[in-house]
C-alpha atoms as a PDB file:
ATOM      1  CA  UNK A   1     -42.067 -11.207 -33.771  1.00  0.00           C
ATOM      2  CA  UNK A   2     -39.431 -13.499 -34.247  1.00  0.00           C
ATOM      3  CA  UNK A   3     -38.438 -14.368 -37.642  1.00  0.00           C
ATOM      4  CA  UNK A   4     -39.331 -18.252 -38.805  1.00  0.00           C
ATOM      5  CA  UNK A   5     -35.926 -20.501 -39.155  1.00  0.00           C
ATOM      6  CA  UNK A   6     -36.618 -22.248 -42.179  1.00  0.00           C
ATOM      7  CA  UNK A   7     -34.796 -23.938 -45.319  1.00  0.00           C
ATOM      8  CA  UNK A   8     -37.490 -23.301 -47.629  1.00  0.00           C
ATOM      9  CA  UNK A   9     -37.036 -20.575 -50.332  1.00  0.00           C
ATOM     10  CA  UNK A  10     -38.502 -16.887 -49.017  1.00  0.00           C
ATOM     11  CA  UNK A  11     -40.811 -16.295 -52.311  1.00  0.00           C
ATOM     12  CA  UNK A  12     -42.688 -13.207 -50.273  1.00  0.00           C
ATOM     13  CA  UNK A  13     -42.165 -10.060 -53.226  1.00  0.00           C
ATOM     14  CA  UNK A  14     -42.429 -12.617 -55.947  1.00  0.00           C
ATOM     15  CA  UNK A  15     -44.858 -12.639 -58.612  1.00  0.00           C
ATOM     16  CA  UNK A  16     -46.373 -15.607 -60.467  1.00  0.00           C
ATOM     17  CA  UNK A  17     -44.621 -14.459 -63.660  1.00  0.00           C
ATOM     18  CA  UNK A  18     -41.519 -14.019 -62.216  1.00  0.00           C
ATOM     19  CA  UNK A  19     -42.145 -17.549 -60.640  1.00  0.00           C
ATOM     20  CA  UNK A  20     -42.672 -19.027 -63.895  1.00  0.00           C
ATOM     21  CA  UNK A  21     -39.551 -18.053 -64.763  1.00  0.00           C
ATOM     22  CA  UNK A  22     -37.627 -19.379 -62.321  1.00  0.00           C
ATOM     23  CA  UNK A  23     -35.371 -22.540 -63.103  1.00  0.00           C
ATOM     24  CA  UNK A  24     -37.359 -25.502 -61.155  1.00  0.00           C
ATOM     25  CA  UNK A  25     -34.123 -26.875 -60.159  1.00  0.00           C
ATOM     26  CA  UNK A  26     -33.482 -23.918 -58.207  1.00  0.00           C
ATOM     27  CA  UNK A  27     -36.623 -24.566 -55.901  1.00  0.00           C
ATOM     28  CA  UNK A  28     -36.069 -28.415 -55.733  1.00  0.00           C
ATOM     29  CA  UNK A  29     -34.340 -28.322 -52.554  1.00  0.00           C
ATOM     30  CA  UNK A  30     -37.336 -26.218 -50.971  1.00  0.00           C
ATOM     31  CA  UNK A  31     -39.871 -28.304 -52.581  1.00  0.00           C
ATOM     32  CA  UNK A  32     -38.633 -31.575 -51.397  1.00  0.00           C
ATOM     33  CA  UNK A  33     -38.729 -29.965 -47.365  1.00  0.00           C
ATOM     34  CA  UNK A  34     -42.046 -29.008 -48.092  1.00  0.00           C
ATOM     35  CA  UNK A  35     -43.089 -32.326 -49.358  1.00  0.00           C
ATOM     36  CA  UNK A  36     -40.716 -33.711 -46.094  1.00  0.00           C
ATOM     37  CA  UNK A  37     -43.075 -31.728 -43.757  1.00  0.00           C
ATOM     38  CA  UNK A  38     -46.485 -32.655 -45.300  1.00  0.00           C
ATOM     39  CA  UNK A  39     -45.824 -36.552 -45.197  1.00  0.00           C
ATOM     40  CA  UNK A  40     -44.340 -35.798 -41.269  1.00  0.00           C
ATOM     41  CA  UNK A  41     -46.434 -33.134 -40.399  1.00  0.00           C
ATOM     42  CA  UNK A  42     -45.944 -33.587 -36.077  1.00  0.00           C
ATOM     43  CA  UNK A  43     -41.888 -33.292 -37.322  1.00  0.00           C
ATOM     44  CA  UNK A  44     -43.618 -29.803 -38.294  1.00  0.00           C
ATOM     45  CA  UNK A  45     -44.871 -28.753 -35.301  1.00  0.00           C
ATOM     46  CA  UNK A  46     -43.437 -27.918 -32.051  1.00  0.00           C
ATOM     47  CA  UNK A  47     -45.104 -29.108 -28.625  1.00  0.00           C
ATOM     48  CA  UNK A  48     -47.831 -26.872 -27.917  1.00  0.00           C
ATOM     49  CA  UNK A  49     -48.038 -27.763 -24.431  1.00  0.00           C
ATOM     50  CA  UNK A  50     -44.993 -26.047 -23.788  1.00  0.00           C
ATOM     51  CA  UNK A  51     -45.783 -22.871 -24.863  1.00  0.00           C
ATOM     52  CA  UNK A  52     -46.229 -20.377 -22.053  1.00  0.00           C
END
């Protein structure tokens, strides 16, 4: 499977406590393109007619 092209931070192999320790400034940039693609969410999603 192709991999996912993405500019949100790969947190897969990360554990809550190591989360919690993170710097929140750090994921800032990730959180706002999340937010981004839950107030746009067709922006999100490719045409599904196309698919073949």
């Amino acid at each position: 499977m192709a991999a996912v092209e993405s500019n949100l931070v790969d947190l897969a192999g990360v554990s809550l406590e190591a989360l919690r320790s993170i710097d929140g400034r750090v994921l800032a940039t990730s959180l706002q393109e999340l937010l981004r693609g839950i107030d746009h969410p067709a922006a999100s999603v490719s045409d599904y007619r196309n698919v073949e």
